[in-house]
Structures are given as structure tokens and as C-alpha cells.
PDB file of N, CA and C in Angstrom:
ATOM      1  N   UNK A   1       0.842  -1.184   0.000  1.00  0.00           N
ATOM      2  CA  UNK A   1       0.000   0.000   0.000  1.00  0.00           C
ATOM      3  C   UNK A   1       0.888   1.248   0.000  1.00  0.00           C
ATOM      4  N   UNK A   2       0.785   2.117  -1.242  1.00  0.00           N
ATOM      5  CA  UNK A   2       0.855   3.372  -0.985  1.00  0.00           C
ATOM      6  C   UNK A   2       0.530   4.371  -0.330  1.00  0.00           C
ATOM      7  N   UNK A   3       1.764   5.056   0.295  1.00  0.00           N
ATOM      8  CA  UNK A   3       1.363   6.072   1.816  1.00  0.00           C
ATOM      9  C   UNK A   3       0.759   6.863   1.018  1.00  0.00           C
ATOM     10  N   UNK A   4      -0.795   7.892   1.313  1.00  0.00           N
ATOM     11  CA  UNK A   4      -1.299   9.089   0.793  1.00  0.00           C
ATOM     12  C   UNK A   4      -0.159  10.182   0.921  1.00  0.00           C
ATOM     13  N   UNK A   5      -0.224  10.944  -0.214  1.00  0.00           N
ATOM     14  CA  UNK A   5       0.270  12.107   0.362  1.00  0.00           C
ATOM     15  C   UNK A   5      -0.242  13.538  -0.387  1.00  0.00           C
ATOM     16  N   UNK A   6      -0.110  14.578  -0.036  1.00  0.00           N
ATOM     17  CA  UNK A   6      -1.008  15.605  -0.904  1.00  0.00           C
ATOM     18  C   UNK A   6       0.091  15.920  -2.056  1.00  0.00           C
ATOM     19  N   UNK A   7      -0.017  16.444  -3.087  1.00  0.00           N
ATOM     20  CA  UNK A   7      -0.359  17.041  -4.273  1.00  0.00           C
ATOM     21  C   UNK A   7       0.116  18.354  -4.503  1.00  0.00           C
ATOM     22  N   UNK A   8       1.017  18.974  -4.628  1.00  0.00           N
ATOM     23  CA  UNK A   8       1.158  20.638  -4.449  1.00  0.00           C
ATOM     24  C   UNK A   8       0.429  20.671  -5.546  1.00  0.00           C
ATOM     25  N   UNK A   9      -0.727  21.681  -5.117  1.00  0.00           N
ATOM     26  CA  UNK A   9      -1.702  22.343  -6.533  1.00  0.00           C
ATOM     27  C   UNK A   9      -2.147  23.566  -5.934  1.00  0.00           C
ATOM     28  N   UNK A  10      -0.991  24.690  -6.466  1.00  0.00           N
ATOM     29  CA  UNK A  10      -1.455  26.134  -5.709  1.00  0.00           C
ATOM     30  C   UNK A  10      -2.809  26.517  -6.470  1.00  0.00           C
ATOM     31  N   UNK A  11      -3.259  26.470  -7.905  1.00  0.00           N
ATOM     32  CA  UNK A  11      -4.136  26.951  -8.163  1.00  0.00           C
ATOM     33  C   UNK A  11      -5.638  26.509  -7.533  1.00  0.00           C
ATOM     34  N   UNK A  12      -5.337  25.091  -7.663  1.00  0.00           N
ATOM     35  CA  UNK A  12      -6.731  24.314  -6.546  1.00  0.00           C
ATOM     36  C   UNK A  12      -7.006  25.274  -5.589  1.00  0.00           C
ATOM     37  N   UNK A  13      -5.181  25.522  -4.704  1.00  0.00           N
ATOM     38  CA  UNK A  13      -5.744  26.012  -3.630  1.00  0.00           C
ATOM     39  C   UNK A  13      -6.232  27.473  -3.701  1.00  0.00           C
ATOM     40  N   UNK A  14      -5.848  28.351  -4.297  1.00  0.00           N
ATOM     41  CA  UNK A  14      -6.343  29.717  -4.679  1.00  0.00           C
ATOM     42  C   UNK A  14      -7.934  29.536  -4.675  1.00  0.00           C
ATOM     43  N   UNK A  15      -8.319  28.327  -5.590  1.00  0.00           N
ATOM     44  CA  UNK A  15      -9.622  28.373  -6.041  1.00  0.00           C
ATOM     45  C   UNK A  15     -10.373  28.118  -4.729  1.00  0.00           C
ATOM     46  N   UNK A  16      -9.944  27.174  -3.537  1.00  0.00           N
ATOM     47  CA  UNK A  16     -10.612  26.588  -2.727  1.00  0.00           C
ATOM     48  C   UNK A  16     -10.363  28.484  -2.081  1.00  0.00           C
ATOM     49  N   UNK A  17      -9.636  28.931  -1.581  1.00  0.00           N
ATOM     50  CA  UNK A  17      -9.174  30.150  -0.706  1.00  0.00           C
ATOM     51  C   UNK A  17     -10.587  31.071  -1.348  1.00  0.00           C
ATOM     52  N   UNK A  18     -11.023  31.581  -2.976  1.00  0.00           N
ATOM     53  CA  UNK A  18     -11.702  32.260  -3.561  1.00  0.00           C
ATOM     54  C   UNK A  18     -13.035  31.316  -3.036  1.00  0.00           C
ATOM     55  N   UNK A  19     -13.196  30.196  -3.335  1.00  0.00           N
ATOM     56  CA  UNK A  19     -14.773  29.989  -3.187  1.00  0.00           C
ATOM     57  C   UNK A  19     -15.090  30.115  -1.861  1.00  0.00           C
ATOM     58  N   UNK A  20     -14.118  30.075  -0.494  1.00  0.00           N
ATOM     59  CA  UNK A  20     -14.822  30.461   0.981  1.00  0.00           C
ATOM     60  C   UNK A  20     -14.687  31.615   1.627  1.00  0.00           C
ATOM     61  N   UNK A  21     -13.739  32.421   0.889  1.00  0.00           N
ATOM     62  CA  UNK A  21     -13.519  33.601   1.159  1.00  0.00           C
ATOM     63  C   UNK A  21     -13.703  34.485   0.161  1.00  0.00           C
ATOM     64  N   UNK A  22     -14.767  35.216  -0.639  1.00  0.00           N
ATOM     65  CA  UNK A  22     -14.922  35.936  -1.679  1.00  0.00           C
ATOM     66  C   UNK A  22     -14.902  36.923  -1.758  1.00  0.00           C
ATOM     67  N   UNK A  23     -14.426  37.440  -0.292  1.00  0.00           N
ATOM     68  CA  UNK A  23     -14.192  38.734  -0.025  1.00  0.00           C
ATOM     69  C   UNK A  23     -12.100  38.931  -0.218  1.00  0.00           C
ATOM     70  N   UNK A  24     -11.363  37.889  -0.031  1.00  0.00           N
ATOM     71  CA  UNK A  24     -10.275  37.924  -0.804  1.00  0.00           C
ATOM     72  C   UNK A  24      -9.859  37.933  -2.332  1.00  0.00           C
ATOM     73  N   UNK A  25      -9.290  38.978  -2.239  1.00  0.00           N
ATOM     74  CA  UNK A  25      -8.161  38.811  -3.610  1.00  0.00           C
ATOM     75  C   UNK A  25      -7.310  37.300  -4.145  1.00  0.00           C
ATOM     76  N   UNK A  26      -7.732  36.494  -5.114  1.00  0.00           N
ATOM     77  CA  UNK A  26      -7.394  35.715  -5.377  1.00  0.00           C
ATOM     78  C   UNK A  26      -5.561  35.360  -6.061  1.00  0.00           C
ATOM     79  N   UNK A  27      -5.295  36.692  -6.314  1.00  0.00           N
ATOM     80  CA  UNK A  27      -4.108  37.404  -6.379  1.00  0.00           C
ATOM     81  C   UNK A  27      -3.258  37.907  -5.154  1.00  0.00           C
ATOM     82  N   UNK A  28      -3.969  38.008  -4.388  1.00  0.00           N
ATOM     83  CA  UNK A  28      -3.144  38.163  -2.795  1.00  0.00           C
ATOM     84  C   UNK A  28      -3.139  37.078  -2.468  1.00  0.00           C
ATOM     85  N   UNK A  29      -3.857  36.103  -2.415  1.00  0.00           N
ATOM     86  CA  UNK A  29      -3.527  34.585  -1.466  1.00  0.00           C
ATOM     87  C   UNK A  29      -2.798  34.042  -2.900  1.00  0.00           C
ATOM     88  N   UNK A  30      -2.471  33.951  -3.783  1.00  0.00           N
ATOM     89  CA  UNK A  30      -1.575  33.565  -4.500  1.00  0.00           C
ATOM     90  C   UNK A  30       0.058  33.960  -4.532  1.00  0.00           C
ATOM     91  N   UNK A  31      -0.272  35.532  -4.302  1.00  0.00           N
ATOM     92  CA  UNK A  31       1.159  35.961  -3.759  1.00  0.00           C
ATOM     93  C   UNK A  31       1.634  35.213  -2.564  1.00  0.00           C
ATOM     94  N   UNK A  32       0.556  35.521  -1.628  1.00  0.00           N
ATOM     95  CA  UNK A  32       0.844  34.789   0.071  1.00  0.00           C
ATOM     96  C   UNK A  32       1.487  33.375  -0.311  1.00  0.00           C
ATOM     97  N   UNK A  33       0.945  32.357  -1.017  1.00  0.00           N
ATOM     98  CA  UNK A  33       1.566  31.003  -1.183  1.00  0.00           C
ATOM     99  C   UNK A  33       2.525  30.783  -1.775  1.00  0.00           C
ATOM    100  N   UNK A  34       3.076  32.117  -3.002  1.00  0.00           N
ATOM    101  CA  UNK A  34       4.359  32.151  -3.596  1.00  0.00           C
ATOM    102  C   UNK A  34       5.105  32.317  -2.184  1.00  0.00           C
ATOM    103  N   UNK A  35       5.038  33.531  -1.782  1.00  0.00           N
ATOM    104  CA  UNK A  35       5.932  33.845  -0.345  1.00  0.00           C
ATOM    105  C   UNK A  35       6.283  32.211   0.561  1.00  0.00           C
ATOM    106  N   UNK A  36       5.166  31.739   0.688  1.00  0.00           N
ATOM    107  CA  UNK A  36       5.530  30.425   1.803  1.00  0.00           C
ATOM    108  C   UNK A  36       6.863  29.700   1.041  1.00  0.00           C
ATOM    109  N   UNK A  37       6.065  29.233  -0.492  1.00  0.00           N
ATOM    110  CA  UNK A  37       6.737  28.180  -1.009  1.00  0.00           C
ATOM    111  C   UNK A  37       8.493  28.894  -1.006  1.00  0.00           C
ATOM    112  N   UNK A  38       8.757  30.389  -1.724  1.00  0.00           N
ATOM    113  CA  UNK A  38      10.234  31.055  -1.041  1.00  0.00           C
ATOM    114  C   UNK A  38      10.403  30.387  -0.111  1.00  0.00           C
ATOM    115  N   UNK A  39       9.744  30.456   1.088  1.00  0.00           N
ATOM    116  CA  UNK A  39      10.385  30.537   2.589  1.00  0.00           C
ATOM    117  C   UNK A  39      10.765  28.861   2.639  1.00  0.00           C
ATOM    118  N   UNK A  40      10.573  28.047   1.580  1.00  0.00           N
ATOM    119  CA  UNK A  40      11.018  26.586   2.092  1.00  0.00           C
ATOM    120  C   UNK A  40       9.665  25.809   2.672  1.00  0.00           C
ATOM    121  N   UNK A  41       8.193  26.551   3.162  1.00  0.00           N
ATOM    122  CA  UNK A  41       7.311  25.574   3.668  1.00  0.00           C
ATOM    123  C   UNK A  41       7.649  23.885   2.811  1.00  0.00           C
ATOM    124  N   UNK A  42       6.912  23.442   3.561  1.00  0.00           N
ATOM    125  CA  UNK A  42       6.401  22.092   2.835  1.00  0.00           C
ATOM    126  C   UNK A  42       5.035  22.394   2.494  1.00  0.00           C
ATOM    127  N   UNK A  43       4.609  21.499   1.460  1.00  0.00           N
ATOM    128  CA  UNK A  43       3.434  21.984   1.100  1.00  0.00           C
ATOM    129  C   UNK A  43       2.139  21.588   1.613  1.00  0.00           C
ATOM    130  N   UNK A  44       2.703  20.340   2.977  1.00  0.00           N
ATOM    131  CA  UNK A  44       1.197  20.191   3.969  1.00  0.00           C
ATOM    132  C   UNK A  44       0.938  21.454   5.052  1.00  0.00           C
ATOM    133  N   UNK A  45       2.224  22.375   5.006  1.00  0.00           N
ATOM    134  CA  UNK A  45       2.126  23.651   6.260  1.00  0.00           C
ATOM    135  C   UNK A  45       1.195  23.904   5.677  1.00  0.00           C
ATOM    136  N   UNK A  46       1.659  24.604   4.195  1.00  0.00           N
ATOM    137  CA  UNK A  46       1.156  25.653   3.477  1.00  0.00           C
ATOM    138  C   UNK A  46      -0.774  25.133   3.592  1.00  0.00           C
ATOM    139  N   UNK A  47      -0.912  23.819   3.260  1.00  0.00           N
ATOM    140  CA  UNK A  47      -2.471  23.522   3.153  1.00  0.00           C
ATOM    141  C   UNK A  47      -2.878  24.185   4.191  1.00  0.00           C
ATOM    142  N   UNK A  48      -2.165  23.501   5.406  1.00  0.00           N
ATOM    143  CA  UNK A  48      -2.998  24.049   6.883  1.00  0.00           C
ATOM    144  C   UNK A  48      -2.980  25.631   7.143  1.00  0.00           C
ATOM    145  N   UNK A  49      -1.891  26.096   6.971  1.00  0.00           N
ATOM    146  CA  UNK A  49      -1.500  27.801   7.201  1.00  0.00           C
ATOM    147  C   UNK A  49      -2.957  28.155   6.564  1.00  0.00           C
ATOM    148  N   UNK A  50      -2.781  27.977   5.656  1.00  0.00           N
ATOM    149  CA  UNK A  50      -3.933  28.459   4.430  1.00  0.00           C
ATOM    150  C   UNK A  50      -5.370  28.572   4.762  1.00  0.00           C
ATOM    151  N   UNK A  51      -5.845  26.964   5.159  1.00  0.00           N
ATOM    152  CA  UNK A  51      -6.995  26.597   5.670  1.00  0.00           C
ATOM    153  C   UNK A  51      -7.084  27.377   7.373  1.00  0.00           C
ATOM    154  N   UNK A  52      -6.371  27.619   7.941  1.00  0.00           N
ATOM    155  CA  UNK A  52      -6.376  28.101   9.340  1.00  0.00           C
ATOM    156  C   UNK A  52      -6.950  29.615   8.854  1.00  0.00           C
ATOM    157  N   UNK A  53      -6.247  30.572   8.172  1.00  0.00           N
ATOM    158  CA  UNK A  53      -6.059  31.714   7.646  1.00  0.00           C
ATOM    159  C   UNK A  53      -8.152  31.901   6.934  1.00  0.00           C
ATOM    160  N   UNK A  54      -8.443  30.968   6.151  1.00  0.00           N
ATOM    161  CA  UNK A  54      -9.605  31.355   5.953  1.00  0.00           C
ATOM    162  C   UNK A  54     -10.990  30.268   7.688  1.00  0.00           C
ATOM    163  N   UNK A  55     -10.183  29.827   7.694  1.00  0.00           N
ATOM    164  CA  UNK A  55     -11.426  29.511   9.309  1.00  0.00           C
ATOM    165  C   UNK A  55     -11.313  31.097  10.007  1.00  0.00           C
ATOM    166  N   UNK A  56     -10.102  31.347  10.410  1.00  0.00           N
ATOM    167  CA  UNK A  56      -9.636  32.431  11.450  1.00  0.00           C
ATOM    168  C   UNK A  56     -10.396  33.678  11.309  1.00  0.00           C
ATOM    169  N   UNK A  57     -10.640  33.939   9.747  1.00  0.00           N
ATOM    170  CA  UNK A  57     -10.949  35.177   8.894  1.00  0.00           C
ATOM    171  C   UNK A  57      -9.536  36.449   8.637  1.00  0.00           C
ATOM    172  N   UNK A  58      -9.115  35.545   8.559  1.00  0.00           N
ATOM    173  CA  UNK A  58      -7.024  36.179   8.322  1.00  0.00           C
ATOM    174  C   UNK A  58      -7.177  36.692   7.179  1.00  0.00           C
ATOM    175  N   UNK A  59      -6.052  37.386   7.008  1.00  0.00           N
ATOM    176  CA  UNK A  59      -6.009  38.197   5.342  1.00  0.00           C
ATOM    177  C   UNK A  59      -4.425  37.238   5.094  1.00  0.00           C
ATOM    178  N   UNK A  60      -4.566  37.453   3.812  1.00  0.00           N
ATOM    179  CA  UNK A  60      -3.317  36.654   3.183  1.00  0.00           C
ATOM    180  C   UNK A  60      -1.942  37.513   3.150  1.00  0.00           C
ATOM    181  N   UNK A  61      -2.339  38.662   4.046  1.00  0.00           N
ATOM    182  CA  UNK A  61      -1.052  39.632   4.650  1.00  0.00           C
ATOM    183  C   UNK A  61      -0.680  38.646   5.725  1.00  0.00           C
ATOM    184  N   UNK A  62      -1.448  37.799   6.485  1.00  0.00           N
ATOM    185  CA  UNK A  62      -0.758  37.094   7.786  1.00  0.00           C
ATOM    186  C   UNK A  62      -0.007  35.865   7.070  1.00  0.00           C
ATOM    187  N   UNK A  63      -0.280  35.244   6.369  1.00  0.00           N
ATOM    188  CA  UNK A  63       0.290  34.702   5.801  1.00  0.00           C
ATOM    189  C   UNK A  63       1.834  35.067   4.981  1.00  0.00           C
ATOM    190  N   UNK A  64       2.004  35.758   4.125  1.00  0.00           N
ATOM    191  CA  UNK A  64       3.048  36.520   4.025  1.00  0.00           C
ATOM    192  C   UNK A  64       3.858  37.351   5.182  1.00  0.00           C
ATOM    193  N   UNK A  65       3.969  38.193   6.442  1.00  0.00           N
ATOM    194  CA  UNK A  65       3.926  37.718   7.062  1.00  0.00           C
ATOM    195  C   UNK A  65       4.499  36.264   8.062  1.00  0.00           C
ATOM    196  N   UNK A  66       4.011  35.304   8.326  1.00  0.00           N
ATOM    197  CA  UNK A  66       4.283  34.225   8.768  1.00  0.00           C
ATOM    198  C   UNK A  66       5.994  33.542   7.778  1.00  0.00           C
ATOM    199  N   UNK A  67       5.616  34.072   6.689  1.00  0.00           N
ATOM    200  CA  UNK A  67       6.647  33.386   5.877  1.00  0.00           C
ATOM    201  C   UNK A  67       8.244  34.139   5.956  1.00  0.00           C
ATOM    202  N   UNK A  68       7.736  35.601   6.720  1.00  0.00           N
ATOM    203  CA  UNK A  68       9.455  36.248   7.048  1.00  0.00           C
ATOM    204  C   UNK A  68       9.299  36.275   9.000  1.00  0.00           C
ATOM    205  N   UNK A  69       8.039  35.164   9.298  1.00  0.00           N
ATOM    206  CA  UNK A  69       8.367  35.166  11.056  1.00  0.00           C
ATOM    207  C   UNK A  69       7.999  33.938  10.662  1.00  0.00           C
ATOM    208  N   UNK A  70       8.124  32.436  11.015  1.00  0.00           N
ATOM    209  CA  UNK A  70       7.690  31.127  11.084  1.00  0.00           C
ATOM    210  C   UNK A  70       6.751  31.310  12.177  1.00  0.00           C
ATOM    211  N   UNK A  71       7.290  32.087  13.148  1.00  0.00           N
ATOM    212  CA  UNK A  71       6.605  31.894  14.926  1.00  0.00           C
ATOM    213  C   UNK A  71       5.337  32.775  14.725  1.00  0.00           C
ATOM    214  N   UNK A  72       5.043  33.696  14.115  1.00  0.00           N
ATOM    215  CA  UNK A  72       4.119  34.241  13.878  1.00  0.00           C
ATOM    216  C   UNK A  72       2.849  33.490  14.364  1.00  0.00           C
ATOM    217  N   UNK A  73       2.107  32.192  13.178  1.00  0.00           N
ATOM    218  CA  UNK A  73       0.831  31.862  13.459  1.00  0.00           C
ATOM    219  C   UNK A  73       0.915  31.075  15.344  1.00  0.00           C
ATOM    220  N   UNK A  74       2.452  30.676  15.475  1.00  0.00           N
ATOM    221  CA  UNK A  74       2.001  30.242  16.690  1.00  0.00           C
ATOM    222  C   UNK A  74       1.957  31.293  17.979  1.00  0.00           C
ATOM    223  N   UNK A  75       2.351  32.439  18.082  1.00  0.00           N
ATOM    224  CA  UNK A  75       2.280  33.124  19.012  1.00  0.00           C
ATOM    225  C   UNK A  75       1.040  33.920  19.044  1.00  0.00           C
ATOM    226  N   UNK A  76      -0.136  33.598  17.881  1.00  0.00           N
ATOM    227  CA  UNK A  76      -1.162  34.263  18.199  1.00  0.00           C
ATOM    228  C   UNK A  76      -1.236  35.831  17.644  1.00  0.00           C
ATOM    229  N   UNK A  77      -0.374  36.420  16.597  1.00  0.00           N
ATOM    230  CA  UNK A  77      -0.738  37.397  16.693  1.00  0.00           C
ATOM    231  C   UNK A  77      -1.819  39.070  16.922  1.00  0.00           C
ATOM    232  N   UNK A  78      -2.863  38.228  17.182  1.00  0.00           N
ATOM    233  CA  UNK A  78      -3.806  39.402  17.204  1.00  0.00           C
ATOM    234  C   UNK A  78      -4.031  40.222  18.152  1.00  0.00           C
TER     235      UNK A  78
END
């Protein structure tokens, strides 16, 4: 048996980021995920960063952001 593993598909994810958040720029959370992928994420952070960022009601500035502080999403910034 093959271990699952995810898929890097930034545009999926843009699209998933645009259909629950339609009040984001689909062009800003695309920048935001260029920035991660720079910073070295792996691309299961990036799912979760991402998915946290639209539960939270985050802008894809925290995300960018997070990618020149790592400690950022964990210290809570707000």
C-alpha cells in the first residue's frame, strides 16, 4: 500500500481560498503562497497555514507575514 500524500496544486488552492472567502483577492492569497513556497514551507504547512487563515478570517497579509516570522501563526498574533 501506498502512503497518501497531498499534491502541491497552488491553483486548486487559490480556487478553494476564492470559493470560501470571496471577499479575498485571489491574487493576494496567491502571492501569500508564492511567499511560503520562497520561505522553504512544505506543502502540507502551506495547506494548513492556508486553511487556518480562511477559518480564522485572516487576510493573506498574515500569511506573508508568517513566511518572514515562522513563529508568527504560533504566538497568536492578534
Amino acid at each position: 500500500m501506498t502512503t497518501p500524500q497531498l499534491v502541491p496544486n497552488r491553483p486548486a488552492l487559490v480556487r478553494f481560498v476564492a470559493d470560501s472567502r470571496p471577499d479575498l483577492s485571489p491574487a493576494d492569497v496567491e502571492g501569500a503562497l508564492i511567499a511560503l513556497e520562497s520561505a522553504n514551507w512544505t506543502w502540507n504547512r502551506i495547506v494548513m497555514a492556508t486553511a487556518a487563515m480562511v477559518c480564522h478570517l485572516e487576510e493573506p497579509r498574515d500569511l506573508r507575514e508568517a513566511a518572514r516570522d515562522p513563529l508568527r501563526l504560533r504566538r497568536g498574533h492578534r
